[in-house]
PDB file of N, CA and C in Angstrom:
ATOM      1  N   UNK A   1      -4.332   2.641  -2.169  1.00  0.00           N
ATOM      2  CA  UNK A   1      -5.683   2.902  -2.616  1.00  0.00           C
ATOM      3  C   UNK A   1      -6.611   2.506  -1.478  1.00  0.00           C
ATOM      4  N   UNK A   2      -7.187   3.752  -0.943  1.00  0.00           N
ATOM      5  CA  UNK A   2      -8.340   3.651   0.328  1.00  0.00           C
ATOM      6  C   UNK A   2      -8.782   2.244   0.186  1.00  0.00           C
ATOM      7  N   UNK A   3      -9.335   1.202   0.884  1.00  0.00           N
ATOM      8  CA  UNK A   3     -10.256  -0.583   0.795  1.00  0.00           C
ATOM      9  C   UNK A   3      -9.446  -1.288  -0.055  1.00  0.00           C
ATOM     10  N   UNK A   4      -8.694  -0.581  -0.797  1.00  0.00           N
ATOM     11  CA  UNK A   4      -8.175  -1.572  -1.779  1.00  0.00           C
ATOM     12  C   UNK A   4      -6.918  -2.279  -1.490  1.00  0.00           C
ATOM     13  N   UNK A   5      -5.915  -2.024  -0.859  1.00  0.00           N
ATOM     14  CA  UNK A   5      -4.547  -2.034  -0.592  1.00  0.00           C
ATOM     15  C   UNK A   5      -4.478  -1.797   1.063  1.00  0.00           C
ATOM     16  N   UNK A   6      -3.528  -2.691   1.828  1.00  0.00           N
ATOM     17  CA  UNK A   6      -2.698  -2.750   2.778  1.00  0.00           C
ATOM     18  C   UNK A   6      -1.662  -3.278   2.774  1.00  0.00           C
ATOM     19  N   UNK A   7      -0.610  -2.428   3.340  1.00  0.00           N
ATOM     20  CA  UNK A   7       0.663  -2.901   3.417  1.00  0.00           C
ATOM     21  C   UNK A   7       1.462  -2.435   4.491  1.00  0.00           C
ATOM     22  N   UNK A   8       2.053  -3.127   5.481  1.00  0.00           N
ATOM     23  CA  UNK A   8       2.057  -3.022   6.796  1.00  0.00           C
ATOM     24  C   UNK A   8       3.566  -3.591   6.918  1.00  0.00           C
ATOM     25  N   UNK A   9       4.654  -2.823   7.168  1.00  0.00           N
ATOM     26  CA  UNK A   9       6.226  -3.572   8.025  1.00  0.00           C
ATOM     27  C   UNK A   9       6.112  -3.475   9.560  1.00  0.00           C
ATOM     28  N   UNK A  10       6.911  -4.097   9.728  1.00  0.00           N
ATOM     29  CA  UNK A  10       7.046  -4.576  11.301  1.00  0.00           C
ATOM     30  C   UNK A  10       8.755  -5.129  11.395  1.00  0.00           C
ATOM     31  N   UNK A  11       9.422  -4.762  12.526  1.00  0.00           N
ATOM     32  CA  UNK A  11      10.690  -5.564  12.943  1.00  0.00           C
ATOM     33  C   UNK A  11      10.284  -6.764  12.771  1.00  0.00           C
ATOM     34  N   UNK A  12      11.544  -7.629  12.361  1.00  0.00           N
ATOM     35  CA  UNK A  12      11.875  -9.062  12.247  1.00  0.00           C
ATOM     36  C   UNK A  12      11.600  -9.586  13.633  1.00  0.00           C
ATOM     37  N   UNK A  13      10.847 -10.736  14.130  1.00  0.00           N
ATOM     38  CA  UNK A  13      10.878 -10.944  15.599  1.00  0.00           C
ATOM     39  C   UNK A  13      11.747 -12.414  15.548  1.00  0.00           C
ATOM     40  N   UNK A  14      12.187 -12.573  17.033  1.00  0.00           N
ATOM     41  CA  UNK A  14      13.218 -13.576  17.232  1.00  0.00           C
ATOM     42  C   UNK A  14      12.251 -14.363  17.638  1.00  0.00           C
ATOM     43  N   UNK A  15      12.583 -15.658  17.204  1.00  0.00           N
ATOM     44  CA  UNK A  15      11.298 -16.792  17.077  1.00  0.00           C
ATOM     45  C   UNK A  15      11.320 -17.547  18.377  1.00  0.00           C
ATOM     46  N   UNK A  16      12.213 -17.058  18.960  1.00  0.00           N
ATOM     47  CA  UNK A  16      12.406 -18.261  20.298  1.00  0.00           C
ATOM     48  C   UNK A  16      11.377 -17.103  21.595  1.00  0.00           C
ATOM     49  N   UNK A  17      11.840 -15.792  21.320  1.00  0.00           N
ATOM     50  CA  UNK A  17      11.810 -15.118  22.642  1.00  0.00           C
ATOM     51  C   UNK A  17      10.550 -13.756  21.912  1.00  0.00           C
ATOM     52  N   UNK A  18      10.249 -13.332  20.770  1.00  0.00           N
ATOM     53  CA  UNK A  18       9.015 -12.914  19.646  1.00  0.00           C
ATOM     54  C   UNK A  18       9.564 -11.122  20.110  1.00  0.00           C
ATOM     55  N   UNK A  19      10.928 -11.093  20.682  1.00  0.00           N
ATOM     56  CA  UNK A  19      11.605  -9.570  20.968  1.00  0.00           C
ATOM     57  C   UNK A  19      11.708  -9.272  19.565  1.00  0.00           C
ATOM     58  N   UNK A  20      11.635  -8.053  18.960  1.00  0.00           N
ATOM     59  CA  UNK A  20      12.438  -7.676  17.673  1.00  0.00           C
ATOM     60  C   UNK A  20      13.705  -8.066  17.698  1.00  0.00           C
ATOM     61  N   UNK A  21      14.133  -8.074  16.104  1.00  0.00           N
ATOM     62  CA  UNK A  21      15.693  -8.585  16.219  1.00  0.00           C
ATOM     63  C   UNK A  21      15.851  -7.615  14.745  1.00  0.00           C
ATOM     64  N   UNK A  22      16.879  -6.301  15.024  1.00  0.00           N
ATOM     65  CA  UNK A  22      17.141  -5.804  13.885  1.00  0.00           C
ATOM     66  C   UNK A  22      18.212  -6.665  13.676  1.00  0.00           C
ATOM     67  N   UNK A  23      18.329  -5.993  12.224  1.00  0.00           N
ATOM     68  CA  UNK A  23      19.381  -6.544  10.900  1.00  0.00           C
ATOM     69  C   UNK A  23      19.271  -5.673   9.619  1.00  0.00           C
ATOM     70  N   UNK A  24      20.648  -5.777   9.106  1.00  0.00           N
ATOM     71  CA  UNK A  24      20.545  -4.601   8.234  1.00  0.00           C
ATOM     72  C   UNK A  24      21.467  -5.367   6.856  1.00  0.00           C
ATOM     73  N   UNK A  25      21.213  -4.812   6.100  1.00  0.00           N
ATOM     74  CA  UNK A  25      22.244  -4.827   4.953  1.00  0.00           C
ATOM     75  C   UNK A  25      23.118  -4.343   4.128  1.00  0.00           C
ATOM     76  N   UNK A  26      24.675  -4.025   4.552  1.00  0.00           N
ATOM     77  CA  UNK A  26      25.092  -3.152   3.929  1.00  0.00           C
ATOM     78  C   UNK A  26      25.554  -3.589   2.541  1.00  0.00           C
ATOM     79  N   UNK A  27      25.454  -2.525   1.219  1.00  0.00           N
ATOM     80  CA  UNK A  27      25.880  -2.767  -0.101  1.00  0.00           C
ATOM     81  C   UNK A  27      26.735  -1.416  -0.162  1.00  0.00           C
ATOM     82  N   UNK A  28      28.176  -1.181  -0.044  1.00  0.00           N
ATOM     83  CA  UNK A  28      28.282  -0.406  -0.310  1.00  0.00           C
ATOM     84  C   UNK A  28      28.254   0.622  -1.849  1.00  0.00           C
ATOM     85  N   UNK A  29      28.714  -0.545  -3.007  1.00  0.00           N
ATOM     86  CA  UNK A  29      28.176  -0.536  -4.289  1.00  0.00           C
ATOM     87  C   UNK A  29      26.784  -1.364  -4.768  1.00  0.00           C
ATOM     88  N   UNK A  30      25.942  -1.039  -3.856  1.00  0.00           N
ATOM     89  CA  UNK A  30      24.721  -1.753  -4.029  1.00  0.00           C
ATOM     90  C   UNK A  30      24.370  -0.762  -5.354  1.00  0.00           C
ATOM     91  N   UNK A  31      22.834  -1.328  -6.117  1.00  0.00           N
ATOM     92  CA  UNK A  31      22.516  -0.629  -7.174  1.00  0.00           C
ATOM     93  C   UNK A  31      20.393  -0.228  -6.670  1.00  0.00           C
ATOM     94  N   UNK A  32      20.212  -0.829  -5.676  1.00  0.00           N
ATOM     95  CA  UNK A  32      19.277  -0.555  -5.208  1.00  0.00           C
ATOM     96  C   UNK A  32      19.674   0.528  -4.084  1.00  0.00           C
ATOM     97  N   UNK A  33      20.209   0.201  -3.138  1.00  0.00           N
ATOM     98  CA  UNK A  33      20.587   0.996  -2.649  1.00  0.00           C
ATOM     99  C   UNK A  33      21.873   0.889  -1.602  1.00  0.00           C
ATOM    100  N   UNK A  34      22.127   1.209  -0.628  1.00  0.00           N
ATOM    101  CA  UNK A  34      23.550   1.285   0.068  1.00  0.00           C
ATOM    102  C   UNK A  34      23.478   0.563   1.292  1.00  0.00           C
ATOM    103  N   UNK A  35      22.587   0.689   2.116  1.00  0.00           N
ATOM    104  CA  UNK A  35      22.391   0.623   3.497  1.00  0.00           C
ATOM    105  C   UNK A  35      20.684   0.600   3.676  1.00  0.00           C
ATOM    106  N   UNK A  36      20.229  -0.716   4.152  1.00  0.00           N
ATOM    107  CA  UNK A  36      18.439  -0.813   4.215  1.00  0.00           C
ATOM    108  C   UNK A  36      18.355  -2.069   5.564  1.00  0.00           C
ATOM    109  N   UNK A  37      17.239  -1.833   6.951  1.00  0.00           N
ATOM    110  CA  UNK A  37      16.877  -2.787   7.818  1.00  0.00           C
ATOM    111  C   UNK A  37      15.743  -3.366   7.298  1.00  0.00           C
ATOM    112  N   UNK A  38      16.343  -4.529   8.041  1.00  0.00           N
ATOM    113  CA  UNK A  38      15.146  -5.428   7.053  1.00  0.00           C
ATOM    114  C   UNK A  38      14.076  -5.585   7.926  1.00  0.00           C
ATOM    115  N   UNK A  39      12.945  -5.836   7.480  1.00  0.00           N
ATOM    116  CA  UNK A  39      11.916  -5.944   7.798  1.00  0.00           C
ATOM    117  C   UNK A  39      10.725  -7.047   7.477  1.00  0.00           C
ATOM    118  N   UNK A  40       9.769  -7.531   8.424  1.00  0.00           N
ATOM    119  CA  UNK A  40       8.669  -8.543   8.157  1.00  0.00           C
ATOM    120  C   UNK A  40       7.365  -7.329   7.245  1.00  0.00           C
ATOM    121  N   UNK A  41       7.051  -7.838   6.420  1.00  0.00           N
ATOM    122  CA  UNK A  41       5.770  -7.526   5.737  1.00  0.00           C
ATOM    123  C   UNK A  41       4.854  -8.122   5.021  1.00  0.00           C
ATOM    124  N   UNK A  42       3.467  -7.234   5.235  1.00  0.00           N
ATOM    125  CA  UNK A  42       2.624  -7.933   5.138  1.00  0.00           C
ATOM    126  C   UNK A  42       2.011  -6.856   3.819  1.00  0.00           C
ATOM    127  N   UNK A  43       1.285  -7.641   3.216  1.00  0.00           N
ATOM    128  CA  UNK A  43       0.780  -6.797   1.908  1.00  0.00           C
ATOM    129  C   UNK A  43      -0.549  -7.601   0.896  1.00  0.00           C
ATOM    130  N   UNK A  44      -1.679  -6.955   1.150  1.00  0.00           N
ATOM    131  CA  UNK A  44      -3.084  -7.580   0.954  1.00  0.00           C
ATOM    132  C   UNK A  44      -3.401  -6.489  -0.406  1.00  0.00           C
ATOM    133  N   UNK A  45      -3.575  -7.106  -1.381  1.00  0.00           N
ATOM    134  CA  UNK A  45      -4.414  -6.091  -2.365  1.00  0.00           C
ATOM    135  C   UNK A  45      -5.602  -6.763  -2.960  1.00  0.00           C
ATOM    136  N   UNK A  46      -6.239  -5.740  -3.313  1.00  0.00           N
ATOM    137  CA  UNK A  46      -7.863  -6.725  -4.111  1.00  0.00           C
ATOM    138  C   UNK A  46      -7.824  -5.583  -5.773  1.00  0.00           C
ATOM    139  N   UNK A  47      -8.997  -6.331  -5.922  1.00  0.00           N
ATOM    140  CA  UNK A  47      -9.810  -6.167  -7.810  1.00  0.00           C
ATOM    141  C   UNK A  47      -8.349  -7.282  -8.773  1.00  0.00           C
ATOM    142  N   UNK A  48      -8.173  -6.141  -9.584  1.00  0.00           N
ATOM    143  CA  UNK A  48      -7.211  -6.672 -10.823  1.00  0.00           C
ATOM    144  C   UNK A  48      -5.679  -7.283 -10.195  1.00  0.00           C
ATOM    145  N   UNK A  49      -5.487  -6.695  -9.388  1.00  0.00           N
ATOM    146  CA  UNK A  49      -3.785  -7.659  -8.758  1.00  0.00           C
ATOM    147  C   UNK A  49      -4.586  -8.111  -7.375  1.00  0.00           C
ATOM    148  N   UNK A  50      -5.270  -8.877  -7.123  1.00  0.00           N
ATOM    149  CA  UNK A  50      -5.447  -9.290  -6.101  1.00  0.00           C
ATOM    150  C   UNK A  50      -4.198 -10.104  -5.609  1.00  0.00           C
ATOM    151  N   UNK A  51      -3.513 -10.162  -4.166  1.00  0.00           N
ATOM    152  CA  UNK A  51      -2.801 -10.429  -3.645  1.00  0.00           C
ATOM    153  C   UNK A  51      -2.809 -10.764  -2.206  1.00  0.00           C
ATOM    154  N   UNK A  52      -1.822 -11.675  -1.443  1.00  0.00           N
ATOM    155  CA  UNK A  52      -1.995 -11.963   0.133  1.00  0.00           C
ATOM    156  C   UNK A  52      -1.001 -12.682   0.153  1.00  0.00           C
ATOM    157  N   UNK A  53      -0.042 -11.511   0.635  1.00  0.00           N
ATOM    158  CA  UNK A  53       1.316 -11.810   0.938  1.00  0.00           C
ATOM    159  C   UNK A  53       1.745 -11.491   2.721  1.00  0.00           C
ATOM    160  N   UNK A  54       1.501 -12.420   3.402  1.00  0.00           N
ATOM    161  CA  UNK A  54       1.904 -12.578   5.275  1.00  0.00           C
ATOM    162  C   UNK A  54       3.846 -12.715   5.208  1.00  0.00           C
ATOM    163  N   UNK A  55       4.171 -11.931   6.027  1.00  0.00           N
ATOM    164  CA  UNK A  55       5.322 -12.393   6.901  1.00  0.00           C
ATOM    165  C   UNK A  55       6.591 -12.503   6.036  1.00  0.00           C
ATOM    166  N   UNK A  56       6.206 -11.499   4.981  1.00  0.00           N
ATOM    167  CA  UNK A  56       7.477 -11.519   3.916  1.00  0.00           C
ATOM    168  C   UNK A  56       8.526 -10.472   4.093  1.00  0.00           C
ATOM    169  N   UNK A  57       9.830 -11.169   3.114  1.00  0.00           N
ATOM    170  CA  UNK A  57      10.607  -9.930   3.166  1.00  0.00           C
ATOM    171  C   UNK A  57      10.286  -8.564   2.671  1.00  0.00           C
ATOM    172  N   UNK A  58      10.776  -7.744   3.976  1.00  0.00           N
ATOM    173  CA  UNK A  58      10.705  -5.922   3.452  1.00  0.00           C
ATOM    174  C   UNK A  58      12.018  -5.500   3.860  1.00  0.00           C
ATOM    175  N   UNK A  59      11.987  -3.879   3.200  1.00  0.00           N
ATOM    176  CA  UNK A  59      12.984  -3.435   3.934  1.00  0.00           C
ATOM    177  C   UNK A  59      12.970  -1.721   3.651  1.00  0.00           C
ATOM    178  N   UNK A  60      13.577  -1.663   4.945  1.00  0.00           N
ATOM    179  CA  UNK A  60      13.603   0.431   5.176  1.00  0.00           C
ATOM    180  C   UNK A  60      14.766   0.887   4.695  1.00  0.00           C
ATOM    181  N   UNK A  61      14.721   1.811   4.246  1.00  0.00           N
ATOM    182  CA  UNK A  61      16.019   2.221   3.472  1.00  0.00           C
ATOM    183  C   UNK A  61      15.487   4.033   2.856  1.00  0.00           C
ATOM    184  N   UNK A  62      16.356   4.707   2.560  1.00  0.00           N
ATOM    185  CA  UNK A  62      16.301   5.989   2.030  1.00  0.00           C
ATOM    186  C   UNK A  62      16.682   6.427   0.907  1.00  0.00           C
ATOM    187  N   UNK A  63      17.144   5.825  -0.622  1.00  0.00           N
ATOM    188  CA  UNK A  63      17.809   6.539  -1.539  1.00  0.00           C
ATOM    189  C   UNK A  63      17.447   7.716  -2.725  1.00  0.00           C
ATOM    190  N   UNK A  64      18.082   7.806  -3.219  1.00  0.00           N
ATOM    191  CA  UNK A  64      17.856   8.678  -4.052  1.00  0.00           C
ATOM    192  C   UNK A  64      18.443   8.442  -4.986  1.00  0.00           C
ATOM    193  N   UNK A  65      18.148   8.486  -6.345  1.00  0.00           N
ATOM    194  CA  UNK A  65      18.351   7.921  -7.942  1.00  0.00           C
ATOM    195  C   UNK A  65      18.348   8.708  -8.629  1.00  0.00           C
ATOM    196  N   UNK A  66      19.479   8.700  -9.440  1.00  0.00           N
ATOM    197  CA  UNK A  66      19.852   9.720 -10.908  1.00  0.00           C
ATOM    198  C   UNK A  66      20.025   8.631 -12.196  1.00  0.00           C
ATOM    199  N   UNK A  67      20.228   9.168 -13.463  1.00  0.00           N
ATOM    200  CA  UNK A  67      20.660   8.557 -14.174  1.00  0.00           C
ATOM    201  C   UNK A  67      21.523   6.803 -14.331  1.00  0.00           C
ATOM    202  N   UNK A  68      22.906   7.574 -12.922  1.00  0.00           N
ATOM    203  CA  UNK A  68      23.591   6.555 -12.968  1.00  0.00           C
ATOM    204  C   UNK A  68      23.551   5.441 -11.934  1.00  0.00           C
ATOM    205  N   UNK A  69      22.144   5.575 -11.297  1.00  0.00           N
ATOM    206  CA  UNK A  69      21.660   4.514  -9.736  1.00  0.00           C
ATOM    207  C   UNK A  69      21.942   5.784  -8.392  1.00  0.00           C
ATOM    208  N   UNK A  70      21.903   5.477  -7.837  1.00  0.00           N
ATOM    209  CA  UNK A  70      21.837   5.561  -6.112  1.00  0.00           C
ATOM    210  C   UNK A  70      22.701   6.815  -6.491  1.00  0.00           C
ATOM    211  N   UNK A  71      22.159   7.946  -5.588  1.00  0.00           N
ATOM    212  CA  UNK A  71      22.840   9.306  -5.606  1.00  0.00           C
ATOM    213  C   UNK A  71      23.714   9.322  -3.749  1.00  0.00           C
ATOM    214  N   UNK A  72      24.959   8.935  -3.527  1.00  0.00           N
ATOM    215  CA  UNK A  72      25.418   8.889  -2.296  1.00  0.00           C
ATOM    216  C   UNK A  72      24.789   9.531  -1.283  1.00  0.00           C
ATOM    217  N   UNK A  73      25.052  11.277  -1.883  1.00  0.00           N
ATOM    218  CA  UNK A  73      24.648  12.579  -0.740  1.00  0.00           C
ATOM    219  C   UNK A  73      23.508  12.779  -0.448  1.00  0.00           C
ATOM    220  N   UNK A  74      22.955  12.268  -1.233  1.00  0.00           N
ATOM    221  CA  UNK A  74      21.282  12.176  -0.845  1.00  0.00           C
ATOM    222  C   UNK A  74      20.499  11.179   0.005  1.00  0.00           C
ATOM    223  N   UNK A  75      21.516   9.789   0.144  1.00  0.00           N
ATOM    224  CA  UNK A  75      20.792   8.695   0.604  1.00  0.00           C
ATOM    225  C   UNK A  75      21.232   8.370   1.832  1.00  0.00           C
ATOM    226  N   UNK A  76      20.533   7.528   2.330  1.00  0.00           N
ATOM    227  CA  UNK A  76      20.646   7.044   3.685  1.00  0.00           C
ATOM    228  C   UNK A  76      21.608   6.017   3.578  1.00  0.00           C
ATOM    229  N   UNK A  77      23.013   6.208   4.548  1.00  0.00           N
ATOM    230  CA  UNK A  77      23.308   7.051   6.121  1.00  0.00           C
ATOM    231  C   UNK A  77      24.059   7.759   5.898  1.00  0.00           C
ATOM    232  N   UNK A  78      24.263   8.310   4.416  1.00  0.00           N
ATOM    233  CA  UNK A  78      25.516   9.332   4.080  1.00  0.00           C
ATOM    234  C   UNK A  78      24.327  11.294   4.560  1.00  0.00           C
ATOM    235  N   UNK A  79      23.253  11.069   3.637  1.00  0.00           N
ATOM    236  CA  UNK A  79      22.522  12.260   4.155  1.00  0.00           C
ATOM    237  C   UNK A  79      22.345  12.103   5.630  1.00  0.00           C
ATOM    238  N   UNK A  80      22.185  11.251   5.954  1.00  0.00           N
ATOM    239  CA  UNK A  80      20.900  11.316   7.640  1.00  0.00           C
ATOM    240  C   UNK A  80      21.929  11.318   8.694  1.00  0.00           C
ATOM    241  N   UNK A  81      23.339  11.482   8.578  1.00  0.00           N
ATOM    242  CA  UNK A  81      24.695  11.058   9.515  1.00  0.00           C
ATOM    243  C   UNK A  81      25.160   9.588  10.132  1.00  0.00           C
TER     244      UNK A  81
END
């Protein structure tokens, strides 16, 4: 929502040397999803959920959901190769 909402990821940075440091998580029977890099995020909202959340966990990922959770052929890294 335009003024109302920001929400911003960024690579994880390595605290000694502030380089990115990927990392990932594989589930292969995950129920969220299969395969997601994790990520630092940041996420500010105002009015009725006002919020101010710095430097939290996020994460990138691709799936796709049917009935029975996570659709394989559709999701990321089975669709994307």
């Amino acid at each position: 929502i335009d003024g109302r909402t920001v929400m911003q990821l960024e690579p994880i940075r390595n605290p000694v040397t502030g380089k990115p440091h990927r990392a990932k998580i594989v589930l292969p029977e995950g129920f969220e999803f299969r395969e997601a890099e994790m990520a630092s995020s940041t996420f500010k909202g105002e009015g009725a959920l006002t919020q101010d959340h710095r430097e939290r966990y996020g994460l990138l990922t691709v799936s796709t959901y049917g009935p029975y959770g996570v659709i394989d052929e559709e999701s990321y890294p089975q669709a994307h190769g």
